[in-house]
C-alpha atoms as a PDB file:
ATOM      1  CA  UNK A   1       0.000   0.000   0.000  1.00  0.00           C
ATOM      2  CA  UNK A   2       1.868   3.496  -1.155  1.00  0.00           C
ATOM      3  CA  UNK A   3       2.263   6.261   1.713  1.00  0.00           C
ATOM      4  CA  UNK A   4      -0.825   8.208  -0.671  1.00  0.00           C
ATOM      5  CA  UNK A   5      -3.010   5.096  -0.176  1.00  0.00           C
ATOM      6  CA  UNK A   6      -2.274   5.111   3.517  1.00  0.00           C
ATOM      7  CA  UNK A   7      -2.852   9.204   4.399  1.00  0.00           C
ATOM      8  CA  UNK A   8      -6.245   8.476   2.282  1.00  0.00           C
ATOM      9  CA  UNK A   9      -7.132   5.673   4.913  1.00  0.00           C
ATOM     10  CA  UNK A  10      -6.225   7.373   7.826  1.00  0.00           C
ATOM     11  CA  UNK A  11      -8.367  10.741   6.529  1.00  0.00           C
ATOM     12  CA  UNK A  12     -11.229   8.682   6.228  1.00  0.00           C
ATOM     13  CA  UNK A  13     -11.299   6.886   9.454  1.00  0.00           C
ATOM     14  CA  UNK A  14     -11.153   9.940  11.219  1.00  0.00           C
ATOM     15  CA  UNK A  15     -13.664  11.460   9.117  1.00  0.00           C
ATOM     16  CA  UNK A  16     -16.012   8.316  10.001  1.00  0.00           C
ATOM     17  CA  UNK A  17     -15.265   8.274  13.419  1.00  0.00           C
ATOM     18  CA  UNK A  18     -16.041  12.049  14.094  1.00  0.00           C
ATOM     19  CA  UNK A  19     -18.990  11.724  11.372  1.00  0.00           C
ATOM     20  CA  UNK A  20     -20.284   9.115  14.203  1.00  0.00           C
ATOM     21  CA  UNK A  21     -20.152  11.696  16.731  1.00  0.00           C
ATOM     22  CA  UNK A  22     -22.121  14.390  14.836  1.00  0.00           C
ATOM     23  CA  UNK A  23     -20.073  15.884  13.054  1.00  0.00           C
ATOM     24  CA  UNK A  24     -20.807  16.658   9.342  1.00  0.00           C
ATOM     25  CA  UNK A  25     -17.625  16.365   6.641  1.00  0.00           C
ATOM     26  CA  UNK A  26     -17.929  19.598   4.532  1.00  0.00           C
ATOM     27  CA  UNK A  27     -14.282  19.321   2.776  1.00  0.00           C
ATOM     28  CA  UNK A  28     -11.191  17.138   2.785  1.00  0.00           C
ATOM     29  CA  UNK A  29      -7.935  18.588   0.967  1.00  0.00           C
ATOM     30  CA  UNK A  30      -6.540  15.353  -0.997  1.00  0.00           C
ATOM     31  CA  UNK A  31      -2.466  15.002  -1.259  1.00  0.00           C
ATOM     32  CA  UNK A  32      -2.033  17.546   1.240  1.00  0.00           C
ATOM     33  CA  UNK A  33      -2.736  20.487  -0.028  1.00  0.00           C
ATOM     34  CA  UNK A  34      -3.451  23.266   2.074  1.00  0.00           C
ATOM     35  CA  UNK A  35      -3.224  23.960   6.065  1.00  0.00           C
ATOM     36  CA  UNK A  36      -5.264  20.632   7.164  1.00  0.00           C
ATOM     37  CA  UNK A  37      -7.183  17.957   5.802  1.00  0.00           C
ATOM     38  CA  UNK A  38     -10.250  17.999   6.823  1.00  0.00           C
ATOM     39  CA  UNK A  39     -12.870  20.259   7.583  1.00  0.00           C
ATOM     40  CA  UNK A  40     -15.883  19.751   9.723  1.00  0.00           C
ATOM     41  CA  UNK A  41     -18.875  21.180  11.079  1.00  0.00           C
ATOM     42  CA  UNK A  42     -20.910  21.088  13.612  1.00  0.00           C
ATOM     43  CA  UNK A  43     -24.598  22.682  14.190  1.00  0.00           C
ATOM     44  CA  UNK A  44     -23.875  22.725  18.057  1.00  0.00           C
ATOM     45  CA  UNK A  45     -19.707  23.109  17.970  1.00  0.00           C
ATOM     46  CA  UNK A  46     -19.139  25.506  14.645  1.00  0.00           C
ATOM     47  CA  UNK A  47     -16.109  24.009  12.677  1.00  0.00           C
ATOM     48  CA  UNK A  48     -13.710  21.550  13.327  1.00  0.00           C
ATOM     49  CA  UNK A  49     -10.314  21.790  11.522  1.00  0.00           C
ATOM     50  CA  UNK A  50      -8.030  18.425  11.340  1.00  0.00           C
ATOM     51  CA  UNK A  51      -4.466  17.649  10.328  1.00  0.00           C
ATOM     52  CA  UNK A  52      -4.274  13.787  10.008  1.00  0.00           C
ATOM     53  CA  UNK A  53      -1.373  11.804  10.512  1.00  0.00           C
ATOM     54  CA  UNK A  54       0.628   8.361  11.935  1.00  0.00           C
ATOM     55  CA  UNK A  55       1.572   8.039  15.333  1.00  0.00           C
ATOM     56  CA  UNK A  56       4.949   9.958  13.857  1.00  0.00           C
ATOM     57  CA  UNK A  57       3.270  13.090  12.593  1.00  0.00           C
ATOM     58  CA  UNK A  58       4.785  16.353  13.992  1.00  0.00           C
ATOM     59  CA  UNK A  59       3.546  19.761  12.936  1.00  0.00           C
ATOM     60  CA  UNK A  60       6.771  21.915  12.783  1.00  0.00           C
ATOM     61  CA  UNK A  61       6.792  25.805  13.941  1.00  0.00           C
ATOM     62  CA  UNK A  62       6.012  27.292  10.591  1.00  0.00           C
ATOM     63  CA  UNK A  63       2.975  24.311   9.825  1.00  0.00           C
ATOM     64  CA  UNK A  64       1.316  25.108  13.095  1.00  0.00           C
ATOM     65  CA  UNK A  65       1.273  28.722  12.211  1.00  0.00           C
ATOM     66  CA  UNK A  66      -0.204  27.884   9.294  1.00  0.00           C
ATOM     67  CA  UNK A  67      -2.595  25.595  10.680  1.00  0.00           C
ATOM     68  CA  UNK A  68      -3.579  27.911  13.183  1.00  0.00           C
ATOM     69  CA  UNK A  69      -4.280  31.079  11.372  1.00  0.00           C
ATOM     70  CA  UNK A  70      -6.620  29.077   8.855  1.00  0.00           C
ATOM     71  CA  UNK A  71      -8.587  27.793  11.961  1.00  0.00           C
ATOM     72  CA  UNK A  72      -8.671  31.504  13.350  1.00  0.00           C
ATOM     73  CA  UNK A  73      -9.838  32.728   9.361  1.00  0.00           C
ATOM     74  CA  UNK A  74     -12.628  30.360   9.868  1.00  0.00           C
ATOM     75  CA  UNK A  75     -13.454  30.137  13.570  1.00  0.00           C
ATOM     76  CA  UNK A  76     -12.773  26.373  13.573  1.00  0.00           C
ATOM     77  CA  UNK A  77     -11.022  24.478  16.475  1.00  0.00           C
ATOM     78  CA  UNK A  78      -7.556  22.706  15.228  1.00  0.00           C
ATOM     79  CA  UNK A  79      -7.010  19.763  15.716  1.00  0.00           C
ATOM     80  CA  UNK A  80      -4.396  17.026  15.518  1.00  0.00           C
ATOM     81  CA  UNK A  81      -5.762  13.280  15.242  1.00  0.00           C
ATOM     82  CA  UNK A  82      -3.310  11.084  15.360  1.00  0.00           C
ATOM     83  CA  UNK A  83      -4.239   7.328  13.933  1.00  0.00           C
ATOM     84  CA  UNK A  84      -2.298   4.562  15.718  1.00  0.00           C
ATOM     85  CA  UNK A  85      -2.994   1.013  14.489  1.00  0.00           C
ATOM     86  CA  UNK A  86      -5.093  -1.466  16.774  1.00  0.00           C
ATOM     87  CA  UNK A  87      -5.683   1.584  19.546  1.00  0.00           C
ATOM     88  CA  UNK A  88      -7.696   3.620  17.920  1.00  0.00           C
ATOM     89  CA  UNK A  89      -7.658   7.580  17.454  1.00  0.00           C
ATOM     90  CA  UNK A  90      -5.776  10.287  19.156  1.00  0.00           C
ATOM     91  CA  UNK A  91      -7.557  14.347  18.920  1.00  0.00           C
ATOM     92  CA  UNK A  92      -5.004  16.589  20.518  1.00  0.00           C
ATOM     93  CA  UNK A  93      -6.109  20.403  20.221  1.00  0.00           C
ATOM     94  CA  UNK A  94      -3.221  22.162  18.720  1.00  0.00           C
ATOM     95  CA  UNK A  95      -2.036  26.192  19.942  1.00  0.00           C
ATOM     96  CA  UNK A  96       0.636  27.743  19.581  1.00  0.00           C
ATOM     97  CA  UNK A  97       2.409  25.592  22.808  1.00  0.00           C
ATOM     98  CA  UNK A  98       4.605  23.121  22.554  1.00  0.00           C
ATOM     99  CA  UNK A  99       3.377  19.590  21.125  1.00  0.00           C
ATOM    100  CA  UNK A 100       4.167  17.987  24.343  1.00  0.00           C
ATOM    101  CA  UNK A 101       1.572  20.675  26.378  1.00  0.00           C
ATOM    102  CA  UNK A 102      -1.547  20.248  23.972  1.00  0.00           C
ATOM    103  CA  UNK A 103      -4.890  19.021  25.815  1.00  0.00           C
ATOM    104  CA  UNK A 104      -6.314  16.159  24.550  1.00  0.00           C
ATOM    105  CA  UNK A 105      -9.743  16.453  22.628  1.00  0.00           C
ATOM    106  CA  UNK A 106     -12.965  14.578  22.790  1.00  0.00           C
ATOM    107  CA  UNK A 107     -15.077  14.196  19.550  1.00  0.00           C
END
């Protein structure tokens, strides 16, 4: 299975598993392209804004800007969800902190 193959799978599990907690898919960014992945909404939580990745994904100083000022544009909480075989999901909610300091998140 290529790495492309593999991102794809990982985008759409998380986009099932947060689909099964309410939240609607409005937009996912194929080959990364752009600031996140996926985008999200919520009628009762506004917008959700995810960067998927393997339990190795780090988002480096100048990607978390990046991240972060498209989830201010758009009032959308960023988050990080982290897919890590036979254990499930990891949502981390990303600011401006150090990776080791973000809270984790709940769907």
């Amino acid at each position: 299975m290529s790495t492309a193959t593999q991102g794809r799978a990982r985008e759409h599990k998380v986009r099932d598993h947060l689909a099964d907690h309410g939240w609607e898919p409005i937009m996912r960014a194929a080959a990364s392209k752009g600031p996140a992945d996926l985008l999200l909404g919520c009628p009762f939580r506004g917008a959700l804004l995810v960067q998927v990745g393997s339990r190795t994904k780090t988002l480096g100083p100048a990607d978390r800007a990046r991240f972060l000022h498209a989830a201010d544009l758009i009032s959308a909480v960023p988050v990080l969800a982290t897919v890590i075989p036979y254990k499930g999901i990891k949502y981390l909610r990303v600011d401006a902190g150090t990776p080791g300091k973000w809270a984790e998140w709940t769907p």
